[in-house]
N, C-alpha and C. Protein backbone atom coordinates (compact mmCIF):
# COMPACT_ATOMS: atom_id res chain seq x y z
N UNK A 1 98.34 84.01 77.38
CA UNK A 1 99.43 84.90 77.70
C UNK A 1 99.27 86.24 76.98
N UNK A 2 98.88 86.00 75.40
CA UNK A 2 98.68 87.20 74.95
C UNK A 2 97.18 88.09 75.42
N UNK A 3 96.64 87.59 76.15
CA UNK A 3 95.14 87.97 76.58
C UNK A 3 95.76 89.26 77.85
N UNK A 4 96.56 88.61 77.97
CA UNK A 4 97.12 88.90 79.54
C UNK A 4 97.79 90.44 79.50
N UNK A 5 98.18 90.30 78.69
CA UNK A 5 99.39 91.15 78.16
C UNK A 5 98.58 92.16 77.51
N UNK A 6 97.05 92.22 76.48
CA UNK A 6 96.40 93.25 76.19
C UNK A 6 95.41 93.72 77.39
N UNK A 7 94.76 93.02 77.88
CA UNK A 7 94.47 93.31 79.35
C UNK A 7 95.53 94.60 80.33
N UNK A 8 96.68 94.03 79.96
CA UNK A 8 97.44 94.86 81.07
C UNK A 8 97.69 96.14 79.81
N UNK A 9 98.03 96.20 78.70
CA UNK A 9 98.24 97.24 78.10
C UNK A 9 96.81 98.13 78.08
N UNK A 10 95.86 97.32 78.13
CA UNK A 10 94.60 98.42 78.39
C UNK A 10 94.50 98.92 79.27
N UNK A 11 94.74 98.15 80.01
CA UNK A 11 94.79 98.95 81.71
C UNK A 11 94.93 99.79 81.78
N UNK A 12 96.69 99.84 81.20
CA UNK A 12 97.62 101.54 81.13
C UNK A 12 97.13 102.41 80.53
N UNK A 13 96.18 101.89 79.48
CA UNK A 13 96.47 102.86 78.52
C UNK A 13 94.84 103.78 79.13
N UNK A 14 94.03 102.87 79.94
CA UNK A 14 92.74 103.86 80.81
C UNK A 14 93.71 104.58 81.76
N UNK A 15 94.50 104.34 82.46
CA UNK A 15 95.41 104.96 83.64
C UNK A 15 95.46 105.96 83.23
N UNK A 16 96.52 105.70 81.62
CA UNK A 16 96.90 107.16 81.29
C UNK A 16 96.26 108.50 80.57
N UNK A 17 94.92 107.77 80.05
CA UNK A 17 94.01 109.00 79.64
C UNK A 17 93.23 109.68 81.24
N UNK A 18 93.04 108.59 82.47
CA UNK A 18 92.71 109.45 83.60
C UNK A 18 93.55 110.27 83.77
N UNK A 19 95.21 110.06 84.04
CA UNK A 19 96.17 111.15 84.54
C UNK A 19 95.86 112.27 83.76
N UNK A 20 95.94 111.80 82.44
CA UNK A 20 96.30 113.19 81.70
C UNK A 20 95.18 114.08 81.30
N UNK A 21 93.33 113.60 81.70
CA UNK A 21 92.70 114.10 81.96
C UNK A 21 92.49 115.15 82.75
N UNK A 22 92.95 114.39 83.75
CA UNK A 22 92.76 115.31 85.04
C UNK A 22 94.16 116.14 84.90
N UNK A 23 95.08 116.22 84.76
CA UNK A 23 96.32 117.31 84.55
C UNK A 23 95.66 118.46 83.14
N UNK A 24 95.06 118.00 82.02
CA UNK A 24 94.47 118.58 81.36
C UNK A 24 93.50 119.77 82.21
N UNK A 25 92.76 119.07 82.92
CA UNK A 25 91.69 119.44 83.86
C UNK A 25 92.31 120.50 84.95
N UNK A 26 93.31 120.23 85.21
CA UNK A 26 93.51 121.07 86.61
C UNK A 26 94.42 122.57 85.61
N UNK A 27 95.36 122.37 84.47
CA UNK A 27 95.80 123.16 84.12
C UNK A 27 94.81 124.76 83.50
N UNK A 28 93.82 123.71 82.98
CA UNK A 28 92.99 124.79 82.72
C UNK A 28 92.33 125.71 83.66
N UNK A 29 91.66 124.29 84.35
CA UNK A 29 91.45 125.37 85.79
C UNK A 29 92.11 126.35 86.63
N UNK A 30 93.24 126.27 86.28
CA UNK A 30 93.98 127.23 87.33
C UNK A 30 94.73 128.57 86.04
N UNK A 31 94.31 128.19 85.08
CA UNK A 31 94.49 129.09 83.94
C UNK A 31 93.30 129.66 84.43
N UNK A 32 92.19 129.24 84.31
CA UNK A 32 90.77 130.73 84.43
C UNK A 32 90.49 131.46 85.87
N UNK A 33 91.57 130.46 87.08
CA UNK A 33 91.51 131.48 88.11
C UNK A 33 92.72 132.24 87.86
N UNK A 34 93.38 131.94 87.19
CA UNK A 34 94.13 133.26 86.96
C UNK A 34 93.56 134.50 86.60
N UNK A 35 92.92 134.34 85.53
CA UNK A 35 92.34 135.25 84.52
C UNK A 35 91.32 135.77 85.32
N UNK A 36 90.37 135.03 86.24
CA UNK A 36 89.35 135.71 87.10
C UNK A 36 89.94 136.73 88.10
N UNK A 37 91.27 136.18 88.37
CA UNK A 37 92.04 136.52 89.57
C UNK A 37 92.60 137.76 89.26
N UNK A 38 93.15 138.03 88.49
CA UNK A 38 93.85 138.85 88.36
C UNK A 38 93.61 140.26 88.65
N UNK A 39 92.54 140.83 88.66
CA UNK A 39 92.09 142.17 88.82
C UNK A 39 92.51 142.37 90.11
N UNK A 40 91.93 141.69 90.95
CA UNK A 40 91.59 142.15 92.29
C UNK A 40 93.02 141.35 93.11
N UNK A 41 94.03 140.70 92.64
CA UNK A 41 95.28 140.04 93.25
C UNK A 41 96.00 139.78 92.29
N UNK A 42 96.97 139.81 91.46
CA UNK A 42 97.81 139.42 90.63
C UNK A 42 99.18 138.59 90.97
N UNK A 43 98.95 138.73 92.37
CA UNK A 43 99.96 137.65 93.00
C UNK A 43 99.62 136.30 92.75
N UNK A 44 97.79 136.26 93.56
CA UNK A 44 97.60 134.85 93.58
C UNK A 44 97.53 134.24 91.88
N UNK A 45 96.98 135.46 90.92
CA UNK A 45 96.88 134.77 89.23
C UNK A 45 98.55 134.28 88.84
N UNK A 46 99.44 134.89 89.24
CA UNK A 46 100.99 134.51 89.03
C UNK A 46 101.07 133.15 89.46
N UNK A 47 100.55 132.76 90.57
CA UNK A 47 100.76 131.20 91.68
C UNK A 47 99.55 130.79 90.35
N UNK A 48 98.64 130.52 90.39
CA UNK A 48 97.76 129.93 89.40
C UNK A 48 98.18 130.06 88.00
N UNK A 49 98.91 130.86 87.47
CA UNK A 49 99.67 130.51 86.07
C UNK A 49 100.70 129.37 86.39
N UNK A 50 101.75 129.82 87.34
CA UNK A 50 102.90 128.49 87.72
C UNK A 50 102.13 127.28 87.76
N UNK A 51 101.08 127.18 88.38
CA UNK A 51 100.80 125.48 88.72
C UNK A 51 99.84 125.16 87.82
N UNK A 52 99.30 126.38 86.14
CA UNK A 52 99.13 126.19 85.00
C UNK A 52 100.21 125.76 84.13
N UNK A 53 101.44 126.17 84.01
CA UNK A 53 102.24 125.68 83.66
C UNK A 53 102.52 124.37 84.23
N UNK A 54 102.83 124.05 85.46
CA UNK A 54 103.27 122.91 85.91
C UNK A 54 102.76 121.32 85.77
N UNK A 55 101.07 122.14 85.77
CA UNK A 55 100.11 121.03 85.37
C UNK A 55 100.04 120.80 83.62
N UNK A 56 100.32 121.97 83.07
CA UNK A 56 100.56 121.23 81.93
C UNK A 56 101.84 120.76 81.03
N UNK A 57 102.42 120.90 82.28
CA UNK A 57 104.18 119.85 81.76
C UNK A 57 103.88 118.45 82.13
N UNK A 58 103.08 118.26 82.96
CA UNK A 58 102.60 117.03 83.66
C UNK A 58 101.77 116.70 82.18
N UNK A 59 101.00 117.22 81.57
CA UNK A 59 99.90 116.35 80.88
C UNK A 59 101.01 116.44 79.37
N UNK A 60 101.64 117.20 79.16
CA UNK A 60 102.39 116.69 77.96
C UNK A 60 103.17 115.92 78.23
N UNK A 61 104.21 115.68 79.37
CA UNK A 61 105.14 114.71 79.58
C UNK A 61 104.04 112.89 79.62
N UNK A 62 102.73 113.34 80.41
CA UNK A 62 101.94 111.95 79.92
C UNK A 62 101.37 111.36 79.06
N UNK A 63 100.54 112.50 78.17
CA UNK A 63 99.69 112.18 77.06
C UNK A 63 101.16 112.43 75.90
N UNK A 64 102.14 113.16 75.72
CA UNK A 64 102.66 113.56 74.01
C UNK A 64 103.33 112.61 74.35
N UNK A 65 104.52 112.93 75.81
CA UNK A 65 105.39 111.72 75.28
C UNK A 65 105.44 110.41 76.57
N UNK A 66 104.39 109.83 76.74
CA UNK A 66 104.06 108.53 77.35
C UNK A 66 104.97 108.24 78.31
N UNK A 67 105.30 109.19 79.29
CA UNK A 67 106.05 109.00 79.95
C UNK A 67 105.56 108.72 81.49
N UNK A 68 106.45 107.63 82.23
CA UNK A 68 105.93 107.06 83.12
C UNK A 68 106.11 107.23 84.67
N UNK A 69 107.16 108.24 84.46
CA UNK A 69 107.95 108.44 85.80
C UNK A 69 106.68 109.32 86.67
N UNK A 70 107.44 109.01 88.04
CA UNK A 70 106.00 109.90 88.86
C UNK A 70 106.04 111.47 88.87
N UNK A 71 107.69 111.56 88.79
CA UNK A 71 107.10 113.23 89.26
C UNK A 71 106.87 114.55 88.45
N UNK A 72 106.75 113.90 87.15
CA UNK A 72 105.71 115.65 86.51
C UNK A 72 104.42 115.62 86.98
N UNK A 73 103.69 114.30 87.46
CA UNK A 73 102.50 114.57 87.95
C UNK A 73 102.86 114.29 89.48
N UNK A 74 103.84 114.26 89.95
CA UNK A 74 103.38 114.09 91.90
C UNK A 74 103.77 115.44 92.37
N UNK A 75 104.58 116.27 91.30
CA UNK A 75 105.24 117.70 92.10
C UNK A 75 104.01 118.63 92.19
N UNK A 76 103.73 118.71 91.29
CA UNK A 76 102.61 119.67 90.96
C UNK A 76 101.08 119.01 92.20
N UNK A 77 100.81 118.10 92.05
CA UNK A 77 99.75 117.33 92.46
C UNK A 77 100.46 117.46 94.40
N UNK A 78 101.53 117.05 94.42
CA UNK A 78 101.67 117.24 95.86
C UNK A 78 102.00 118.78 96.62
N UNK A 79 102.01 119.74 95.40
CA UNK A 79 101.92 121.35 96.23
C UNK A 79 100.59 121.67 96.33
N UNK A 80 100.01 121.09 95.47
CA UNK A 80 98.54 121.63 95.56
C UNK A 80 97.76 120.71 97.11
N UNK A 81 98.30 119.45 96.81
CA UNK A 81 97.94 119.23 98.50
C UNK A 81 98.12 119.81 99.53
N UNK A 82 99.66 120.11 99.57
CA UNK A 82 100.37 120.61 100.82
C UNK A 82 99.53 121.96 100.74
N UNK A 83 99.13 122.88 100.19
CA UNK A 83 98.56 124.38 100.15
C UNK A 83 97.13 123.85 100.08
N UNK A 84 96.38 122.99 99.48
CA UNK A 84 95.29 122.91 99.93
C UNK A 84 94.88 122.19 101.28
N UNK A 85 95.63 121.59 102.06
CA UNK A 85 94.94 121.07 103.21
C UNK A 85 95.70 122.18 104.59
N UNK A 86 96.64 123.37 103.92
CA UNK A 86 96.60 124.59 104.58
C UNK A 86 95.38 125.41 104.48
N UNK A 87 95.17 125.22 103.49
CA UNK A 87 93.85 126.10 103.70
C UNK A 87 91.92 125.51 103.90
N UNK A 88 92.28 124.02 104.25
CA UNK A 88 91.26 123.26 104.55
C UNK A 88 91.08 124.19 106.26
N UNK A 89 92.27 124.57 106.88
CA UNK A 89 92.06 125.02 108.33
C UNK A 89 90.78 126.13 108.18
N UNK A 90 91.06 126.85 107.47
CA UNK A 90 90.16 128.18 106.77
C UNK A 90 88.84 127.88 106.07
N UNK A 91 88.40 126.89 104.77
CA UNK A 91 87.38 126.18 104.12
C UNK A 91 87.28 125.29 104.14
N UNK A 92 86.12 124.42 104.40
CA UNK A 92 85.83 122.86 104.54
C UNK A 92 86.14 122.41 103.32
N UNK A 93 85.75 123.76 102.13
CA UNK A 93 85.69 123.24 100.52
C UNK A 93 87.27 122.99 99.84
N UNK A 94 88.09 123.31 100.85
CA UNK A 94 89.37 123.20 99.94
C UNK A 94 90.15 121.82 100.12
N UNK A 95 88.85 120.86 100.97
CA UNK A 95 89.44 119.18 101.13
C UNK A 95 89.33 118.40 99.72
N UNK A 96 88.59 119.25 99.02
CA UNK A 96 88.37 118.38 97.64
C UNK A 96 89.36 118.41 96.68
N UNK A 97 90.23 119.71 96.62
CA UNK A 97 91.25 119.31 95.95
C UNK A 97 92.31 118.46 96.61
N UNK A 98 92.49 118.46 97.65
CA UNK A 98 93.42 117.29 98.61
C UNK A 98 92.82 115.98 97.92
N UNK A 99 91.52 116.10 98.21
CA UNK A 99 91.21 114.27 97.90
C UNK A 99 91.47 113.76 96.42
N UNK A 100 91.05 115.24 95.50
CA UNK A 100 91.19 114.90 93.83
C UNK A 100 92.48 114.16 93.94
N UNK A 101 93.91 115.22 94.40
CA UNK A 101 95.15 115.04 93.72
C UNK A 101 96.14 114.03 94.62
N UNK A 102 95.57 113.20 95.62
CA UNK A 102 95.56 112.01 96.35
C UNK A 102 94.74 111.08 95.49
N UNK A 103 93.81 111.52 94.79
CA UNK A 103 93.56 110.11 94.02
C UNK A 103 94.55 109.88 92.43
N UNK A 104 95.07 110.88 92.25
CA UNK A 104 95.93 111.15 91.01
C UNK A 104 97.11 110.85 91.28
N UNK A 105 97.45 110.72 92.20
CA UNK A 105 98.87 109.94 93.00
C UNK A 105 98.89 108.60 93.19
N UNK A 106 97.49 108.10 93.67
CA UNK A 106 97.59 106.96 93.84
C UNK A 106 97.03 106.42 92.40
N UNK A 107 96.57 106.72 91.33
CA UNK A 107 96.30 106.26 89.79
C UNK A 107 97.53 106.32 88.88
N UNK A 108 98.80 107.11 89.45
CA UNK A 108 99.95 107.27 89.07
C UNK A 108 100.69 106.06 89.18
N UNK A 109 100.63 106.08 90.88
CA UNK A 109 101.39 104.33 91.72
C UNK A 109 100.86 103.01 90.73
N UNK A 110 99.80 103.09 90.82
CA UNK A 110 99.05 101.50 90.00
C UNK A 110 99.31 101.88 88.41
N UNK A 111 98.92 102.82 88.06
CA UNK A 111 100.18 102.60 86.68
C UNK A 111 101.06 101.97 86.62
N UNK A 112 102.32 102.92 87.36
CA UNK A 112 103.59 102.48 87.38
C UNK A 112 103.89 101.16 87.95
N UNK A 113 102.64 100.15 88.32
CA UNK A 113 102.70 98.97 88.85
C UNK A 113 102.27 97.90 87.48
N UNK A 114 101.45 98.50 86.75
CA UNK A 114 100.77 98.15 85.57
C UNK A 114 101.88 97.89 84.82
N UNK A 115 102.73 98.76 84.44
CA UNK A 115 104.00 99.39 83.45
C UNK A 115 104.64 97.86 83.62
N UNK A 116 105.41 97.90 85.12
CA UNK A 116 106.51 96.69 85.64
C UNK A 116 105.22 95.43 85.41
N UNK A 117 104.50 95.15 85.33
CA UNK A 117 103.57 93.91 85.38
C UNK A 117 103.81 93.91 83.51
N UNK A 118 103.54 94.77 82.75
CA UNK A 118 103.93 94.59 81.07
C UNK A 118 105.48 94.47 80.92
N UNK A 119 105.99 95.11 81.27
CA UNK A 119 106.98 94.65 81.10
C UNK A 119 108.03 93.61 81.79
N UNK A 120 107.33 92.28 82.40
CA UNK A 120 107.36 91.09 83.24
C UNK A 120 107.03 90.19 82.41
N UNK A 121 105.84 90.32 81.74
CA UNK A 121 104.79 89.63 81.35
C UNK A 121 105.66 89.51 79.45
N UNK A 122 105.61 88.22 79.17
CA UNK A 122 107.06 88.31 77.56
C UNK A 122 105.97 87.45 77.16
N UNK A 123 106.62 87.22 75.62
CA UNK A 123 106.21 86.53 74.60
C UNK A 123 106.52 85.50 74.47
N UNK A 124 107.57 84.69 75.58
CA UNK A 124 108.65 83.45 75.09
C UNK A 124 107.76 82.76 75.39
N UNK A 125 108.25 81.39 74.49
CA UNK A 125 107.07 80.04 74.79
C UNK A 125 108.30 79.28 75.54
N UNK A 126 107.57 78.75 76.77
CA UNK A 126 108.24 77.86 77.62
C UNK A 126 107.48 76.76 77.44
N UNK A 127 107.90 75.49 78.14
CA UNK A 127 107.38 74.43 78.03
C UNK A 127 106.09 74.45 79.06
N UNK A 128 106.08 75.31 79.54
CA UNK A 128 104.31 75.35 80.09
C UNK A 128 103.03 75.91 79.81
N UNK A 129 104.14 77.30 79.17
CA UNK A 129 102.87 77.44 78.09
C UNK A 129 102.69 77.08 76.93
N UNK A 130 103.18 75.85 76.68
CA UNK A 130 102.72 75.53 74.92
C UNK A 130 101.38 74.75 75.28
N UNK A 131 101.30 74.31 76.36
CA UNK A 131 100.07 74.04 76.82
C UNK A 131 98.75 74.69 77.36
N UNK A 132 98.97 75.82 77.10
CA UNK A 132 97.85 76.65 77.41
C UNK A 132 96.71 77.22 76.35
């Protein structure tokens, strides 16, 4: 039972260094197209600071304070879909951020499936497992 139970806390605890990798990952990134951006458009570096900020409310709300709910990482992660598979019509190359932040949604879901499976999963000894 207790095997079970560190098993599933490891689980989470790989889940949650992927999320907050990749929110780490995308904040920065859209921090240096800002900074690239900016000369020549300062509109689009403004939109790439916001979803720098946004992405990194997402990675502190996961990595500082272990928090499990979906949407500091599905808001951010689902505009960047909705605007990147607008502009998939225009670049073949802009399907990859669709597919990244579709896989960061769905590593979010099996978390939050992980989470309810630990906290299911108790310490009490019943009469079936004293036999185990």
């Amino acid at each position: 039972m207790r095997d079970k139970h560190r098993a599933l806390e490891a689980k989470e605890h790989r889940l949650k260094l992927a999320i907050a990798g990749f929110m780490a990952y995308s904040s920065i990134s859209h921090l240096i197209s800002a900074g690239l951006s900016y000369s020549t458009s300062p509109i689009d570096a403004g939109f790439a600071v916001f979803f720098a900020a946004l992405f990194g409310f997402a990675f502190y709300r996961v990595w500082f304070k272990d928090d499990s709910r979906w949407w500091p990482v599905a808001i951010p992660s689902g505009m960047v879909i909705l605007i990147s598979s607008l502009a998939a019509f225009v670049s073949p190359l802009a399907i990859i951020p669709v597919l990244l932040h579709s896989f960061v949604l769905v590593l979010v879901y099996i978390r939050k499936k992980c989470i309810i499976a630990i906290a299911n999963s108790s310490f009490k000894r019943t009469a079936a497992s004293k036999y185990e």
